[in-house]
Protein backbone atom coordinates (compact mmCIF):
# COMPACT_ATOMS: atom_id res chain seq x y z
CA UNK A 1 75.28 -35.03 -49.31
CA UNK A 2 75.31 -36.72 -46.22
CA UNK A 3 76.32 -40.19 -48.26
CA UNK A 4 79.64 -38.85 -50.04
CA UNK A 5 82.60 -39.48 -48.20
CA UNK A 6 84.83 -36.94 -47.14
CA UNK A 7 87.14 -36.31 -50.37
CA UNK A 8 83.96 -35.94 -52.48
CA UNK A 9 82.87 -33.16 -49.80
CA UNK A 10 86.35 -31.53 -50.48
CA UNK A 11 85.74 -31.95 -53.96
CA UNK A 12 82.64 -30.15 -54.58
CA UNK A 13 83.43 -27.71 -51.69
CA UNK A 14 87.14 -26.85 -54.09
CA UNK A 15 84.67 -26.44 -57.19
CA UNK A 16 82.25 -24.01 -55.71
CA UNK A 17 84.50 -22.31 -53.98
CA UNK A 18 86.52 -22.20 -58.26
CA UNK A 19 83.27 -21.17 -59.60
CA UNK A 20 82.99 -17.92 -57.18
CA UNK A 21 86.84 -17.44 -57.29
CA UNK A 22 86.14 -17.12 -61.31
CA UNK A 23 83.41 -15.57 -61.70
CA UNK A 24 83.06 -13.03 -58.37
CA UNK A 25 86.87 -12.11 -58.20
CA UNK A 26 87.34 -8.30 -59.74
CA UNK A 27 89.64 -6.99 -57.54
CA UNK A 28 92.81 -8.39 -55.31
CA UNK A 29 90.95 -7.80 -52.22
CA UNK A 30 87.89 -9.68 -53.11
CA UNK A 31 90.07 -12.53 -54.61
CA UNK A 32 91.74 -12.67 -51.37
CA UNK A 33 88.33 -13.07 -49.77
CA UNK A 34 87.45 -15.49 -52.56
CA UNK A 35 90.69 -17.85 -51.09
CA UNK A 36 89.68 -17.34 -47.86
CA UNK A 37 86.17 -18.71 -48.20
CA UNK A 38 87.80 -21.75 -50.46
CA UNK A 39 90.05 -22.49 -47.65
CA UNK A 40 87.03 -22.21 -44.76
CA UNK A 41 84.47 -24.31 -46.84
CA UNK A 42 87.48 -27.15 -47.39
CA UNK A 43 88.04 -26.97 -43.46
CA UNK A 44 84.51 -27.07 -43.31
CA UNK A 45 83.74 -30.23 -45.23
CA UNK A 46 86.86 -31.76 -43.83
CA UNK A 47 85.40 -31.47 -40.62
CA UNK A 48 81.70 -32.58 -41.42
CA UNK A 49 81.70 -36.51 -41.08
């Protein structure tokens, strides 16, 4: 993943971070949690060169 430049990071980061907002997200807490982690693996691939 090393080769994709930084908006395709955010891109598949904002999917899988979709994919366990829909599919994990049963309660308000745990969909606040499921933001959260959307929000930290964005930041993350942001910040990955």
């Amino acid at each position: 993943m090393s080769g994709l430049p930084k908006r395709g990071k955010l891109l598949i980061a904002v999917l899988i971070g979709a994919a366990f907002t829909l599919s994990a997200c049963a309660t308000v807490k745990g969909l606040g949690r499921d933001i959260q982690s959307v929000g930290q693996a964005g930041s993350d691939a942001i910040n990955n060169n």
